[in-house]
N, C-alpha and C. Protein backbone atom coordinates (compact mmCIF):
# COMPACT_ATOMS: atom_id res chain seq x y z
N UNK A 1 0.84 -1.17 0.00
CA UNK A 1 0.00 0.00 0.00
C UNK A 1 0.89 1.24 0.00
N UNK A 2 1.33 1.58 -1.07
CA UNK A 2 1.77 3.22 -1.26
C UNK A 2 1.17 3.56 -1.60
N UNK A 3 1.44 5.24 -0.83
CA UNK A 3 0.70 6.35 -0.85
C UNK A 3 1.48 7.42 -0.28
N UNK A 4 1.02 8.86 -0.93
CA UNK A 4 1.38 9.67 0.02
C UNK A 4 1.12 10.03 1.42
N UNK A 5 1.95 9.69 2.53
CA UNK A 5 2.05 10.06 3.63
C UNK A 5 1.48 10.88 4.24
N UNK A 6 0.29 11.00 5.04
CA UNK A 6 0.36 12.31 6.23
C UNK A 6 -0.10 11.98 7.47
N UNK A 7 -0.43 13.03 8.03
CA UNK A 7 -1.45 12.76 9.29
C UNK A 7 -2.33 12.97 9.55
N UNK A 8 -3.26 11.84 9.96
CA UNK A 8 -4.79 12.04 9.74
C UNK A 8 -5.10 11.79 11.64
N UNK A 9 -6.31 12.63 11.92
CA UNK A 9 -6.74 11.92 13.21
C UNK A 9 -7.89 10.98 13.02
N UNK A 10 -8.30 10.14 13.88
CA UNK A 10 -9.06 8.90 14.00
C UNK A 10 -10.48 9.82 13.56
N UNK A 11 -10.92 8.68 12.64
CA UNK A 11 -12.35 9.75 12.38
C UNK A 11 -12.10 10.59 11.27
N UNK A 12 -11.13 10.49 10.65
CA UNK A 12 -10.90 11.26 9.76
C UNK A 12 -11.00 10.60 8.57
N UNK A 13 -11.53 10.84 6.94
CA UNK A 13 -11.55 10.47 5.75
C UNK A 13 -10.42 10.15 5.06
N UNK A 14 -10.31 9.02 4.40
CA UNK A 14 -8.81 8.92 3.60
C UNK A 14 -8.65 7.89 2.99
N UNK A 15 -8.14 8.38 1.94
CA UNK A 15 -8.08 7.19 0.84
C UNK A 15 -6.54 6.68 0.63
N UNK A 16 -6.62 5.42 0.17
CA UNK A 16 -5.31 4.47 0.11
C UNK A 16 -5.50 3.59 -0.67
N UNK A 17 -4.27 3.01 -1.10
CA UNK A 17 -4.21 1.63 -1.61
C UNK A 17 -4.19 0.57 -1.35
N UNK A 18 -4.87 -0.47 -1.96
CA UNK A 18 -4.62 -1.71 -1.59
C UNK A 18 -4.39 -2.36 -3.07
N UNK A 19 -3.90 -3.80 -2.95
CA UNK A 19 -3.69 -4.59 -3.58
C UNK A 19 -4.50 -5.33 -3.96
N UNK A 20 -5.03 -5.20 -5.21
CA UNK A 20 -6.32 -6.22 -5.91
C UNK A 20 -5.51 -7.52 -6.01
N UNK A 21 -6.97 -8.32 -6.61
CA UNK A 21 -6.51 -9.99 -6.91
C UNK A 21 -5.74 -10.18 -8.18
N UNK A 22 -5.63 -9.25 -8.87
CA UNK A 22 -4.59 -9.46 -9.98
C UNK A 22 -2.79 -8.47 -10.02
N UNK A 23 -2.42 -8.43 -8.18
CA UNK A 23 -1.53 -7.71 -8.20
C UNK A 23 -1.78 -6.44 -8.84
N UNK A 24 -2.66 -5.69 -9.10
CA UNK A 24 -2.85 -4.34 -9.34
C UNK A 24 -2.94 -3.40 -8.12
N UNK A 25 -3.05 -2.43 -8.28
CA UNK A 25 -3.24 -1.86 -6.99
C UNK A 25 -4.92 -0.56 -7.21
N UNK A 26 -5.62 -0.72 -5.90
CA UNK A 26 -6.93 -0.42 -6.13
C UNK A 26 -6.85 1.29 -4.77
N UNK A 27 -7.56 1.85 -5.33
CA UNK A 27 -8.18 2.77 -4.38
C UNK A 27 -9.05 2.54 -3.88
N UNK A 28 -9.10 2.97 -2.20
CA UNK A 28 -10.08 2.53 -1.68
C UNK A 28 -10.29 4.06 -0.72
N UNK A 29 -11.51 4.18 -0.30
CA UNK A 29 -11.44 4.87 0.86
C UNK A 29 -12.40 5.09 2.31
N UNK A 30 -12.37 5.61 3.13
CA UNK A 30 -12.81 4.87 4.58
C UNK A 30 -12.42 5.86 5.35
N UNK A 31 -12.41 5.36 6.89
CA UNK A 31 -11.71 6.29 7.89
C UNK A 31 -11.39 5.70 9.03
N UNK A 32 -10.29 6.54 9.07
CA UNK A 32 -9.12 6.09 10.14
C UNK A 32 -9.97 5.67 11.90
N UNK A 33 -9.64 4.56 11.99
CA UNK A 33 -10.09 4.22 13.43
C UNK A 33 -8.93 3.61 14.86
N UNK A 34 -7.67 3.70 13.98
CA UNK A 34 -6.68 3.49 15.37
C UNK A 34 -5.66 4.61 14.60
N UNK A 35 -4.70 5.13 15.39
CA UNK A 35 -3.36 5.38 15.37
C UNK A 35 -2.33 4.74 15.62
N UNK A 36 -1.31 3.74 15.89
CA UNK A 36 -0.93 3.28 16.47
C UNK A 36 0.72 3.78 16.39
N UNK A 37 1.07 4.88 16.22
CA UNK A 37 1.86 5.50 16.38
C UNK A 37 2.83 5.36 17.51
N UNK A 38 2.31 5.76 19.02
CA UNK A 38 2.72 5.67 20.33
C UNK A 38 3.10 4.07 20.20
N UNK A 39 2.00 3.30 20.09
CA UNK A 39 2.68 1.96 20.23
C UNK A 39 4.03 1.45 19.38
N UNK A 40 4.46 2.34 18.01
CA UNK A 40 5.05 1.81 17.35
C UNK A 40 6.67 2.34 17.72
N UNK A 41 6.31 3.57 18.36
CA UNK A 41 7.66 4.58 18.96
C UNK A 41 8.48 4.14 17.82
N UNK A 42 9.43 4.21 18.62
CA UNK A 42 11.11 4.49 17.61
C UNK A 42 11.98 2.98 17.11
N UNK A 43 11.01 2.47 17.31
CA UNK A 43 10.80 0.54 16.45
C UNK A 43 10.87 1.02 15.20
N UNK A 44 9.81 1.59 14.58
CA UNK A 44 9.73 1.85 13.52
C UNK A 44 9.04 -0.05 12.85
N UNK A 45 10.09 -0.12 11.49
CA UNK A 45 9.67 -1.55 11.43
C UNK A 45 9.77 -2.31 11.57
N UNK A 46 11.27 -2.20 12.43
CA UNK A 46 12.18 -2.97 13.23
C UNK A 46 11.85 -3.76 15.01
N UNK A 47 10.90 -4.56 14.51
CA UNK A 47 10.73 -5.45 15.54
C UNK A 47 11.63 -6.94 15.47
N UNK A 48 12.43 -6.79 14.90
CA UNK A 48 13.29 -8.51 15.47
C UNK A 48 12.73 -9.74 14.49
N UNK A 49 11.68 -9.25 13.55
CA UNK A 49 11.45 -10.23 12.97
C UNK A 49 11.27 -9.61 11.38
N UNK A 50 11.00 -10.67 10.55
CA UNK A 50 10.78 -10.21 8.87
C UNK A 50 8.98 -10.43 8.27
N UNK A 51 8.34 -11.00 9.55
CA UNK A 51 6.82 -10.90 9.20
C UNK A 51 5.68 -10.40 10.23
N UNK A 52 4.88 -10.37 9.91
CA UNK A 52 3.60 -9.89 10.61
C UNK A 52 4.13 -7.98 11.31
N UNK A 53 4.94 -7.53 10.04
CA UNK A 53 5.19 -6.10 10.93
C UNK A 53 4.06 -5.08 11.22
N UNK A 54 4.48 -4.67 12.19
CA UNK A 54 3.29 -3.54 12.29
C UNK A 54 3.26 -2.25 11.24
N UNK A 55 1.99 -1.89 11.65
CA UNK A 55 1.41 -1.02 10.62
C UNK A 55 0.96 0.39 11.56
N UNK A 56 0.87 1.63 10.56
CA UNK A 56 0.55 2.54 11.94
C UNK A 56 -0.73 2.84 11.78
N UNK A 57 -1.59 2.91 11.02
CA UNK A 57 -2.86 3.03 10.53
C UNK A 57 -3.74 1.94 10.94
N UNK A 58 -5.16 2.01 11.07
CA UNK A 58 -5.90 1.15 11.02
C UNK A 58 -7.36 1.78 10.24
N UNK A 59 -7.49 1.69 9.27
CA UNK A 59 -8.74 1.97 8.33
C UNK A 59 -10.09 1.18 8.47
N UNK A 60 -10.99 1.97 8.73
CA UNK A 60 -12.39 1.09 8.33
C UNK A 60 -12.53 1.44 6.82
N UNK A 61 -12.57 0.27 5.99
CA UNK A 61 -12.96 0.63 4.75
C UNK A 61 -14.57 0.96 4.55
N UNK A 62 -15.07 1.60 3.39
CA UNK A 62 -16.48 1.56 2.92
C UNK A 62 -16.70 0.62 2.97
N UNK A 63 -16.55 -0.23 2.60
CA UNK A 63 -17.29 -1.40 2.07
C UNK A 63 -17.31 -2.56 3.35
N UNK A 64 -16.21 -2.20 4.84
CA UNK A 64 -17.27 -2.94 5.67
C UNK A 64 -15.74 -3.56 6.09
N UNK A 65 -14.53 -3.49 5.36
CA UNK A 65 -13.46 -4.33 5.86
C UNK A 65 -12.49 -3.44 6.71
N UNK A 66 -11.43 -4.20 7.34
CA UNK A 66 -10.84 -3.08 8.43
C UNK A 66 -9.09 -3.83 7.61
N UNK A 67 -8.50 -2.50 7.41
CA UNK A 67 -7.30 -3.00 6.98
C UNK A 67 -6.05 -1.79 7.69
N UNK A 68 -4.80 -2.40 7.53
CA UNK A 68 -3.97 -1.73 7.94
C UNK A 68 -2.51 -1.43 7.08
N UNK A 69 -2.40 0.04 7.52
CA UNK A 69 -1.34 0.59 6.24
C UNK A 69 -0.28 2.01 7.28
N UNK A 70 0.72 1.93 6.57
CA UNK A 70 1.16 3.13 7.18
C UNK A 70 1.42 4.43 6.34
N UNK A 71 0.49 4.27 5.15
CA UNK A 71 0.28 5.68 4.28
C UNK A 71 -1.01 5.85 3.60
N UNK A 72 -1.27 7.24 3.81
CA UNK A 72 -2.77 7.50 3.40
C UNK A 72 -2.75 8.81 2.95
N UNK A 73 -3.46 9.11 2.26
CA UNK A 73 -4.00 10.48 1.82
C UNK A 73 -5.52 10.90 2.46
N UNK A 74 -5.65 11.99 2.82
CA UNK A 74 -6.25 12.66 3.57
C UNK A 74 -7.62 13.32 2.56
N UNK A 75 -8.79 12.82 2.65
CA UNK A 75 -10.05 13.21 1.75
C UNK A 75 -10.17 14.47 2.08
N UNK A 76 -10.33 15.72 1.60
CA UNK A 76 -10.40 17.45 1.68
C UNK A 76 -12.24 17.18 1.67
């Protein structure tokens, strides 16, 4: 999921990418329902391992799914 970067607060509108079923990449958009920033401190993506890394975002999508990313663009 790339995207341009910012900062959104929880409750806030924003669109991102995800990855369709044919490796394409899809727009989607929703709103932010965690931060997880504080939890992620100065780890960054560097937790000790090479899977399940954390993410700082947590999105409710439209359509009903909850996904996680650490870049979003901000709906005006």
């Amino acid at each position: 999921m790339k995207h341009r970067s910012s900062v959104a607060p929880v409750g806030e509108r924003v669109r991102i990418q995800i990855n369709g079923p044919d490796d394409s990449t899809v727009d989607a958009t929703g709103k932010v329902v965690a931060d997880y920033s504080d939890e992620i401190g100065n780890t960054g993506t560097d937790v000790g391992r090479d899977w399940a890394r954390p993410h700082r975002y947590a999105i409710a999508l439209d359509d009903g799914c909850l996904v996680f990313t650490d870049t979003i663009t901000s709906i005006d």
